[in-house]
N, C-alpha and C. Protein backbone atom coordinates (compact mmCIF):
# COMPACT_ATOMS: atom_id res chain seq x y z
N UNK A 1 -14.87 -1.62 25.30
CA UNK A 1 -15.47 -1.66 23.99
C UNK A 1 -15.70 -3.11 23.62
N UNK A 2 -17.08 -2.99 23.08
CA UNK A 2 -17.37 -4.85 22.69
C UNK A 2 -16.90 -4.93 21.68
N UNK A 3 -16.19 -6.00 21.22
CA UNK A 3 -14.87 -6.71 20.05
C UNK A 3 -15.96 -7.20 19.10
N UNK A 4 -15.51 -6.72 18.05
CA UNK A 4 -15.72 -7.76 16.61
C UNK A 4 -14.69 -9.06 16.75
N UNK A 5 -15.53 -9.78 16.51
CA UNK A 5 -14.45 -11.61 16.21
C UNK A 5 -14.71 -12.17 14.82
N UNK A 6 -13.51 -11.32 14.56
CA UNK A 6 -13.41 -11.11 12.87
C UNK A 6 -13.32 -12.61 13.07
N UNK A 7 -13.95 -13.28 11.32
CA UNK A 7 -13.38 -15.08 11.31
C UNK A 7 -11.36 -14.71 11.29
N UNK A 8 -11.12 -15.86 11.52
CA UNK A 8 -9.68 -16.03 11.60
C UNK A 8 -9.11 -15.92 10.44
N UNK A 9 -9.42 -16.39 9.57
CA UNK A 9 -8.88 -16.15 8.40
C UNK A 9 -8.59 -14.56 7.87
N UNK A 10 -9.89 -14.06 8.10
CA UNK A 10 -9.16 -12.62 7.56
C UNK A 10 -8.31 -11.99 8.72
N UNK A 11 -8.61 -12.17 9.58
CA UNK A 11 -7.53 -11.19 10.64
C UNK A 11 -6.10 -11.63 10.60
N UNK A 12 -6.03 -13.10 9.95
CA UNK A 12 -4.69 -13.46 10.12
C UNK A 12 -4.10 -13.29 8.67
N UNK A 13 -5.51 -13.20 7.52
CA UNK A 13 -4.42 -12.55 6.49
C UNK A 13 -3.87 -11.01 6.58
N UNK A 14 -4.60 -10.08 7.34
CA UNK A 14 -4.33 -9.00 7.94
C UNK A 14 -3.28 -8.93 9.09
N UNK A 15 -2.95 -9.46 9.56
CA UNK A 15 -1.93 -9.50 10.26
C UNK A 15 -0.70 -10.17 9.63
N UNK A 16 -0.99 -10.58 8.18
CA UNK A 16 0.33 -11.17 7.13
C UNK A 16 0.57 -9.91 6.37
N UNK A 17 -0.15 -8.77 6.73
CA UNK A 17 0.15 -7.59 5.38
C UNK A 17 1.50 -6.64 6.55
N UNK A 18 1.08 -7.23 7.36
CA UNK A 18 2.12 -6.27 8.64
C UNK A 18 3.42 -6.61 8.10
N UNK A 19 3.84 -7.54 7.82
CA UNK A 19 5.14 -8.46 7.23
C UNK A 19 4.70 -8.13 5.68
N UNK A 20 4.11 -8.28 4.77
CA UNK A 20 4.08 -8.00 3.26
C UNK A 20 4.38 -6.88 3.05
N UNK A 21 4.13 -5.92 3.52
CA UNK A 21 3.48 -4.29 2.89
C UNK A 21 5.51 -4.10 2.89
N UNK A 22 6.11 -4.21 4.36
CA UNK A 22 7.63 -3.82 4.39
C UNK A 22 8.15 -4.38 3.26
N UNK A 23 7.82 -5.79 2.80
CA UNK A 23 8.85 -6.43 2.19
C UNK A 23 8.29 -5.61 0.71
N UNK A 24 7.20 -5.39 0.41
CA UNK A 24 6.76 -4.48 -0.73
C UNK A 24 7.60 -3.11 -1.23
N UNK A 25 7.62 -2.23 -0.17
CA UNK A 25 8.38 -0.99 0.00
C UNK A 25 9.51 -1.36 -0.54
N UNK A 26 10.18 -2.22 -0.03
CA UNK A 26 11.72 -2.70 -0.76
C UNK A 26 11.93 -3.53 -1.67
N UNK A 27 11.13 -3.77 -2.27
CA UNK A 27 11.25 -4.56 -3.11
C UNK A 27 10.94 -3.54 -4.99
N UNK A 28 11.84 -4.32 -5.76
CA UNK A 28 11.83 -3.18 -6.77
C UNK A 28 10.90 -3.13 -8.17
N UNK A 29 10.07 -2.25 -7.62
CA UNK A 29 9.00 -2.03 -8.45
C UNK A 29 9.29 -2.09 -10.06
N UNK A 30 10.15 -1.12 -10.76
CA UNK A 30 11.08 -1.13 -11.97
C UNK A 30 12.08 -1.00 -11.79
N UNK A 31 12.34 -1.71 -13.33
CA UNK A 31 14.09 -1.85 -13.62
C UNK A 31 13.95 -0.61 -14.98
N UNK A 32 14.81 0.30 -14.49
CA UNK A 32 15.10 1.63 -15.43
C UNK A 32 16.89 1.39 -16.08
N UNK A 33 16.69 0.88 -17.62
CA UNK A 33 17.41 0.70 -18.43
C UNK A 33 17.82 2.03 -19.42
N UNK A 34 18.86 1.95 -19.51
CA UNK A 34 19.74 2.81 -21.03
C UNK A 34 18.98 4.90 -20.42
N UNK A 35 18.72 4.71 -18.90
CA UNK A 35 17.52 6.04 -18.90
C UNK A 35 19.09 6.88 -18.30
N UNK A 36 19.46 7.94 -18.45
CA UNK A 36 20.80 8.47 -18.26
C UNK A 36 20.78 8.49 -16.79
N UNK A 37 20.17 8.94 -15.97
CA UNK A 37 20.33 9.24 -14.62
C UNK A 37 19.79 8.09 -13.64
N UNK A 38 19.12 7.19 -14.41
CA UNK A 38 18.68 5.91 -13.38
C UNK A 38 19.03 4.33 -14.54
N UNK A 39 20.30 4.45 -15.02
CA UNK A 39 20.84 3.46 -15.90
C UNK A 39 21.02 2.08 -14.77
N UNK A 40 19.79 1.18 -15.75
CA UNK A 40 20.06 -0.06 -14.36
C UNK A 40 19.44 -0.05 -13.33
N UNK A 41 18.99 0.98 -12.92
CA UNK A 41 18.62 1.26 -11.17
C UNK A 41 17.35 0.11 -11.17
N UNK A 42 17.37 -0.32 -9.92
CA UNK A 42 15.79 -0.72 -9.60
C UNK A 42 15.47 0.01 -9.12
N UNK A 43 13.73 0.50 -8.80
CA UNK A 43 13.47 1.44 -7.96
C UNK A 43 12.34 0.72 -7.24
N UNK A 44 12.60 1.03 -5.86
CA UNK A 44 11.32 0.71 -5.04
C UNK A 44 10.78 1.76 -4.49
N UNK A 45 9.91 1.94 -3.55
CA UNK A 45 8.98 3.07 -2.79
C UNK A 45 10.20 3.48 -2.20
N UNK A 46 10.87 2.65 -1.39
CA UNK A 46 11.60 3.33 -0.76
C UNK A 46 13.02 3.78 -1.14
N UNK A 47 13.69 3.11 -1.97
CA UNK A 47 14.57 4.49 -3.05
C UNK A 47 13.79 5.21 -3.47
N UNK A 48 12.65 5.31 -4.42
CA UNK A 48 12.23 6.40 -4.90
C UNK A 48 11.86 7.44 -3.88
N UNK A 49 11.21 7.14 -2.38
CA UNK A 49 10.79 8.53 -1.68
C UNK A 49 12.52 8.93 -1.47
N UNK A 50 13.45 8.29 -0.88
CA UNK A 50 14.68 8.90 -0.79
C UNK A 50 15.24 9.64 -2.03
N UNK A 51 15.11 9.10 -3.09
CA UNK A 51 15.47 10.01 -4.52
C UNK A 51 14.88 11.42 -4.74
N UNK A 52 13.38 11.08 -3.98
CA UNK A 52 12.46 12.12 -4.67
C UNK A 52 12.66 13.29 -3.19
N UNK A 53 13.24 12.64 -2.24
CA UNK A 53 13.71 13.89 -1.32
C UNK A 53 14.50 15.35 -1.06
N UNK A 54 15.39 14.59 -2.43
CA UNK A 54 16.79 15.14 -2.46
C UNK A 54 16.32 16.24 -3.27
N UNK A 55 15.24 16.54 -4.11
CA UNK A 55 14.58 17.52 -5.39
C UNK A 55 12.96 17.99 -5.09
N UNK A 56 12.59 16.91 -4.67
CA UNK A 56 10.64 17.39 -4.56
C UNK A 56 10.62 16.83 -3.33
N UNK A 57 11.09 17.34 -2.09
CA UNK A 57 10.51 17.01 -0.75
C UNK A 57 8.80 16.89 -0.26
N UNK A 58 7.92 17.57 -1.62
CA UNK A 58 6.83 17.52 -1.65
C UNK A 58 6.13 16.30 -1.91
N UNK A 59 7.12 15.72 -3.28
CA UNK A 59 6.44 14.77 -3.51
C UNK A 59 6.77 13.56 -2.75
N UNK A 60 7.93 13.98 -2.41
CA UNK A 60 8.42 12.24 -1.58
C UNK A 60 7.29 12.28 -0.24
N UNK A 61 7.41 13.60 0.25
CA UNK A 61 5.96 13.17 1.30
C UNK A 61 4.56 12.82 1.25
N UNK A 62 4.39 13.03 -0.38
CA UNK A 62 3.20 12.46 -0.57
C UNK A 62 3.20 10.92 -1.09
N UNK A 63 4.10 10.45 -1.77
CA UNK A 63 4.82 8.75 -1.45
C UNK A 63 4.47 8.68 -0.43
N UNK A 64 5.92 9.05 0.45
CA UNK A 64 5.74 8.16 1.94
C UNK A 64 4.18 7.86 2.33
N UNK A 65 3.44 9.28 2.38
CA UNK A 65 1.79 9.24 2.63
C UNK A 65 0.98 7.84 2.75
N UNK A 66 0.99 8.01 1.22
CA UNK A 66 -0.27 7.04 0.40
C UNK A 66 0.82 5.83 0.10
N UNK A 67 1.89 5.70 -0.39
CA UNK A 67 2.74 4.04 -0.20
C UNK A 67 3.29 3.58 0.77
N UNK A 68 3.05 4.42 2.36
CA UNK A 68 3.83 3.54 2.94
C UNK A 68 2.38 4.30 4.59
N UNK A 69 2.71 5.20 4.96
CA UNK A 69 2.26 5.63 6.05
C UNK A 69 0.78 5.07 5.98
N UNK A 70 -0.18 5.27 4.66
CA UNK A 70 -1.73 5.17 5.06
C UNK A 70 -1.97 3.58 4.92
N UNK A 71 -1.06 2.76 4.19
CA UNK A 71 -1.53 1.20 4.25
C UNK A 71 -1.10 1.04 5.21
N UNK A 72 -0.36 0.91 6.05
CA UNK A 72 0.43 0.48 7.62
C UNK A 72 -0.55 0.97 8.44
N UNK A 73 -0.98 1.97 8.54
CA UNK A 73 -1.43 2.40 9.30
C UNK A 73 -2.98 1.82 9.63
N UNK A 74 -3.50 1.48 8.02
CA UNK A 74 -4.91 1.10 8.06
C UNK A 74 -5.02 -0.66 8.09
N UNK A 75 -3.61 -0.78 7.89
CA UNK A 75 -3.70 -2.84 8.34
C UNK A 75 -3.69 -2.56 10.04
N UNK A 76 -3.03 -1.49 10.39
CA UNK A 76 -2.81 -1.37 11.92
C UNK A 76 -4.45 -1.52 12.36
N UNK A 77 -4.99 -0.80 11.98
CA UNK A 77 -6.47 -0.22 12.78
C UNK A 77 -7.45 -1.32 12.52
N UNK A 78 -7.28 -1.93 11.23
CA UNK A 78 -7.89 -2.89 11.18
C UNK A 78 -8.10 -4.25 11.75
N UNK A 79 -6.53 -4.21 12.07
CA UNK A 79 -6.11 -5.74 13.05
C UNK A 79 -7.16 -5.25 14.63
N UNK A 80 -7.00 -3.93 14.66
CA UNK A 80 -7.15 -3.48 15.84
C UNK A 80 -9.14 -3.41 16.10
N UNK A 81 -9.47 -3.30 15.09
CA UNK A 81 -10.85 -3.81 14.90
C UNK A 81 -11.06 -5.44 14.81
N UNK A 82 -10.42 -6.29 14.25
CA UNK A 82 -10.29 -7.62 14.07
C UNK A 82 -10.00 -7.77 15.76
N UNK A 83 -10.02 -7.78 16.27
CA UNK A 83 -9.49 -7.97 17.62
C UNK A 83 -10.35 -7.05 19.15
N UNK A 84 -11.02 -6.34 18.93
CA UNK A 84 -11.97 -5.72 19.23
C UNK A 84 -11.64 -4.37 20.30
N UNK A 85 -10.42 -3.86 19.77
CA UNK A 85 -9.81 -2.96 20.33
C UNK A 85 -10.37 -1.51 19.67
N UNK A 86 -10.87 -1.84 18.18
CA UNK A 86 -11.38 -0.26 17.50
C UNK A 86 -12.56 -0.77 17.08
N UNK A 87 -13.68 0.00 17.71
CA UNK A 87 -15.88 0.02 16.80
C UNK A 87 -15.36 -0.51 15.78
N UNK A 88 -16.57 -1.35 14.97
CA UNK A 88 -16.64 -1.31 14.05
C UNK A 88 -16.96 0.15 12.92
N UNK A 89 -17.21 1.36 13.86
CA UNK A 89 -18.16 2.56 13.49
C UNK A 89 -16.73 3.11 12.75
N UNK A 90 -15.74 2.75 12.29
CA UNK A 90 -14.53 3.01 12.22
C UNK A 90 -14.22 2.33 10.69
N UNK A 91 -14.87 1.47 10.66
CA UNK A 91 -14.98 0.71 9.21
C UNK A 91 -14.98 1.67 7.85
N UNK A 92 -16.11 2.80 7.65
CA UNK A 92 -15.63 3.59 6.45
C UNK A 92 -14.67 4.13 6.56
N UNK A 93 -14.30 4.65 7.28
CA UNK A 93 -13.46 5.17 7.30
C UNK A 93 -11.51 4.33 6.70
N UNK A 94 -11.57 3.38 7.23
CA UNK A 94 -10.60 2.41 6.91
C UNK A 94 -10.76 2.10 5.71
N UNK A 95 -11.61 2.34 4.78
CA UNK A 95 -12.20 1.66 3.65
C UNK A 95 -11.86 2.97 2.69
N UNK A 96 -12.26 3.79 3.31
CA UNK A 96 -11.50 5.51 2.63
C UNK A 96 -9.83 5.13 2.63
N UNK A 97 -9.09 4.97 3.85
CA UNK A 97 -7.68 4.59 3.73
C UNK A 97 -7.14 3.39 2.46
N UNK A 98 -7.94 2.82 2.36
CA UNK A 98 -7.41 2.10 1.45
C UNK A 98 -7.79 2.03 0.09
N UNK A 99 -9.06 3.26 -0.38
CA UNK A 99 -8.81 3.25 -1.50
C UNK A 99 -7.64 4.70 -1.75
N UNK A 100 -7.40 5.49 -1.02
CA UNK A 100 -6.52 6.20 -1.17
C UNK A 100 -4.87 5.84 -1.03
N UNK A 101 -4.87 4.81 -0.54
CA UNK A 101 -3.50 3.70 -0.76
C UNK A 101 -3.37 3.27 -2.41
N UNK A 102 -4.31 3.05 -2.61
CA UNK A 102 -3.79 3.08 -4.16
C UNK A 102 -3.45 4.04 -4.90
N UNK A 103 -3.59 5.09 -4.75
CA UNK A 103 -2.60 6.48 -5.55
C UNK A 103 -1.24 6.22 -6.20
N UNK A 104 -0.35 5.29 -4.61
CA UNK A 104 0.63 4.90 -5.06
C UNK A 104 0.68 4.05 -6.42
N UNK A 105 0.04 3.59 -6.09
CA UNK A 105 -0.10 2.12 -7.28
C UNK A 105 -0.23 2.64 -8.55
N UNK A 106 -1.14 3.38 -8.82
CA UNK A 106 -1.43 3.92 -9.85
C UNK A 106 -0.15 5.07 -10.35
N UNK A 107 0.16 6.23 -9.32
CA UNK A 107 1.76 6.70 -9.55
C UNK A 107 2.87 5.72 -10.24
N UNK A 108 2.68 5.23 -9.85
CA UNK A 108 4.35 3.94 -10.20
C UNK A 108 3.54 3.45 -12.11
N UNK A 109 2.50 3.41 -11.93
CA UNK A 109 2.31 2.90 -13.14
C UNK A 109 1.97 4.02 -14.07
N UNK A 110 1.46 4.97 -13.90
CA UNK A 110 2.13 6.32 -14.66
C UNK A 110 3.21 6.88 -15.00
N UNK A 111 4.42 6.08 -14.02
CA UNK A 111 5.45 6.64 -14.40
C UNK A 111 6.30 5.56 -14.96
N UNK A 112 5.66 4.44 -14.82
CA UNK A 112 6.24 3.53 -16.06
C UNK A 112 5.17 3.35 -17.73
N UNK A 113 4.16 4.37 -17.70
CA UNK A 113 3.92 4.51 -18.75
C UNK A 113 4.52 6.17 -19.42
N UNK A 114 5.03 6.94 -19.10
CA UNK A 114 5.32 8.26 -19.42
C UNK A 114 6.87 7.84 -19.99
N UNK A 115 7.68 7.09 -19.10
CA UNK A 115 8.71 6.90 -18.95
C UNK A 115 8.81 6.00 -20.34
N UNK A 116 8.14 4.86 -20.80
CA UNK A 116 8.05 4.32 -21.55
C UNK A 116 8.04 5.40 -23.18
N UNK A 117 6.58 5.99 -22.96
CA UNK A 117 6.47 6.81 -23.71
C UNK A 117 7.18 7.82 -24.63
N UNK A 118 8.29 8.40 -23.29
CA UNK A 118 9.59 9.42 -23.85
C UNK A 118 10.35 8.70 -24.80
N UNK A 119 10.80 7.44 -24.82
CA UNK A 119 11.39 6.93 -25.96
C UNK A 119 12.97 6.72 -25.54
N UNK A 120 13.44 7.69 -24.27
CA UNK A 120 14.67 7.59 -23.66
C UNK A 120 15.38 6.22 -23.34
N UNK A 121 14.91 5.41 -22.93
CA UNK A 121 15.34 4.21 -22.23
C UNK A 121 14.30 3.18 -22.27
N UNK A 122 14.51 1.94 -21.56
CA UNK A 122 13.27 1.19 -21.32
C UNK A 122 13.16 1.09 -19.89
N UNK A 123 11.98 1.10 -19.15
CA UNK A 123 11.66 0.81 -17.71
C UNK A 123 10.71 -0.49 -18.37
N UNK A 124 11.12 -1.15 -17.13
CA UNK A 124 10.23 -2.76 -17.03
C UNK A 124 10.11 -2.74 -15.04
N UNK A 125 8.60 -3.71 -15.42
CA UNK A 125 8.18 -3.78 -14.24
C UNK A 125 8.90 -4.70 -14.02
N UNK A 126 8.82 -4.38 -12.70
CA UNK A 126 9.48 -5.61 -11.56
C UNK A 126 8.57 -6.52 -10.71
N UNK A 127 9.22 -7.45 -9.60
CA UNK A 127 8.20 -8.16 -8.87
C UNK A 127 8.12 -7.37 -7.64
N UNK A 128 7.77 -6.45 -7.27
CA UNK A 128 7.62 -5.51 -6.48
C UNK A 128 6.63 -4.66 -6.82
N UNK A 129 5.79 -4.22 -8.35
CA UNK A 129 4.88 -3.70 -8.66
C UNK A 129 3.61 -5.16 -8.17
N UNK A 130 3.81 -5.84 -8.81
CA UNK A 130 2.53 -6.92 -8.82
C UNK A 130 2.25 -7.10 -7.00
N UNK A 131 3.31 -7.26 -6.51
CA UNK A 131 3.67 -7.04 -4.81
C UNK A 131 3.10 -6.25 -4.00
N UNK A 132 3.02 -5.35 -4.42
CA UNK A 132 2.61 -3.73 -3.38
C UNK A 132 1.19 -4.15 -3.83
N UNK A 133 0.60 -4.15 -4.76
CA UNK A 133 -0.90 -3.99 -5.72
C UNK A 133 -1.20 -4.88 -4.81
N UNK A 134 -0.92 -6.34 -4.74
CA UNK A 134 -1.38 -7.22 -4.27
C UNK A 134 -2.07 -7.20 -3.18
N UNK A 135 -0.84 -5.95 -1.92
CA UNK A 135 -0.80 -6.15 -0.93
C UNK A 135 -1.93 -4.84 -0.73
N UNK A 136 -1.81 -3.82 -1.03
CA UNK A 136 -3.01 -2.81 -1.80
C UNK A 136 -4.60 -3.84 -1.40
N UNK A 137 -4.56 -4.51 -2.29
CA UNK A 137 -5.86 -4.99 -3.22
C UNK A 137 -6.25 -6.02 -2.03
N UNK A 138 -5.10 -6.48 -1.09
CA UNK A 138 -5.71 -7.52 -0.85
C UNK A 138 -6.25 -6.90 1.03
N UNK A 139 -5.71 -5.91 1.29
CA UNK A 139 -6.14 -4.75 2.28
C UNK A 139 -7.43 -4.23 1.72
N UNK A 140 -7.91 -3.99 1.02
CA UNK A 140 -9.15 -3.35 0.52
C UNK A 140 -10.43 -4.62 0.43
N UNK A 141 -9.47 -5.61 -0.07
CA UNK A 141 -10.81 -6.76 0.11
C UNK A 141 -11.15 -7.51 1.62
N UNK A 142 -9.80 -7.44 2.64
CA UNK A 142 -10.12 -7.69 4.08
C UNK A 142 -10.97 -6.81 4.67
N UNK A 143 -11.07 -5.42 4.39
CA UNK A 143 -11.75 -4.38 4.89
C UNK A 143 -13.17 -4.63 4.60
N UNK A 144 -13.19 -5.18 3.62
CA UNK A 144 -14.86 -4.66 2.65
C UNK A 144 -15.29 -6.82 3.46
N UNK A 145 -14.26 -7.83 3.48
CA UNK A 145 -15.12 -8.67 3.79
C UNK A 145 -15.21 -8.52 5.36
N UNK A 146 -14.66 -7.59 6.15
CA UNK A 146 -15.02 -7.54 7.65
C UNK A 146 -16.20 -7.24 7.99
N UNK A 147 -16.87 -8.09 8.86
CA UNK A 147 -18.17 -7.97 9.34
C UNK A 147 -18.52 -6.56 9.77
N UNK A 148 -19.83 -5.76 9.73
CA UNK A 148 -19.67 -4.86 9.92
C UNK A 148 -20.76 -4.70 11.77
N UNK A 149 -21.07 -6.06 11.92
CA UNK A 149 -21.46 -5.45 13.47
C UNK A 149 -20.96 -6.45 13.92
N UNK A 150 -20.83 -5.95 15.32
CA UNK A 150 -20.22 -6.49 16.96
C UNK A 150 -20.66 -7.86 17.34
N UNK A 151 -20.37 -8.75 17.74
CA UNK A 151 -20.56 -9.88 18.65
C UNK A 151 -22.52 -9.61 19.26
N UNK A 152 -21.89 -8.31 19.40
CA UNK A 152 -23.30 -7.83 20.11
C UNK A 152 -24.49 -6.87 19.83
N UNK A 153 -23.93 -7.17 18.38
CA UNK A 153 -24.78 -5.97 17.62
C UNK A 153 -24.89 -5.09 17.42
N UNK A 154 -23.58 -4.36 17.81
CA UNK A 154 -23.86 -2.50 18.12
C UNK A 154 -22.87 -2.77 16.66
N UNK A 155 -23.48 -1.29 16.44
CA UNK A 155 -22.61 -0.50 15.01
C UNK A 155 -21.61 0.45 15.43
């Protein structure tokens, strides 16, 4: 297969999300105050899919999904296009993966506006929301600035 030669810059900020996206997952999105059952807690993707296992095995698999499985997966394919291992003919498709990576993003911030809302406690964002988004946002803009034909012109 003839390689795209992505410029360096984006393949190597794409190959920095391989290392970001993990440290994202663990890192704690909110701090849930005075809330009876999560007093104090931080929560990241990855306490919350383990929390949300133990009660909605449904939903924690749709977490894991869209916050952890479909961005990894689509920095994977992408490096792997940056490098000329996957067509470029593969490009919408990657571009579908990552606007559906944001679900998460938007989840976490629904549930620090609902949560807010109830009046129970206070949740505050953490540096782990701005983190994941980042890492989100900044996967969606490597995708969209990747060239979309080959060295050699094929699509």
């Amino acid at each position: 297969m003839s390689g795209l030669r992505a410029p360096a810059p984006l393949a190597g900020a794409n190959l920095a999300l391989l290392v970001l996206f993990p440290l994202a997952w663990a890192a704690p999105l909110v701090e849930a105050r005075l809330i009876p059952f999560l007093d104090g807690d931080r929560i990241s993707i990855l306490s919350g899919v383990a929390a949300l296992w133990e009660d909605e095995p449904g939903l924690a698999a749709l977490v894991a999904l869209f916050g952890i499985a479909l961005p990894y997966a689509k920095t994977l394919a992408l490096a792997a296009v940056h490098f000329g291992r996957l067509g470029v003919r593969w490009m919408p498709a990657l571009e579908v993966l990552g606007k559906l990576s944001m679900a998460d993003v938007f989840l976490v911030a629904l549930g620090v506006i609902v949560a807010k809302g109830v009046g129970l406690g206070r949740v505050e964002t953490a540096w782990g929301l701005p983190l994941f988004a980042g890492c989100v946002l900044a996967s969606l803009a490597i995708s969209l600035a990747t060239p979309r034909r080959t060295t050699k012109g094929e699509r």
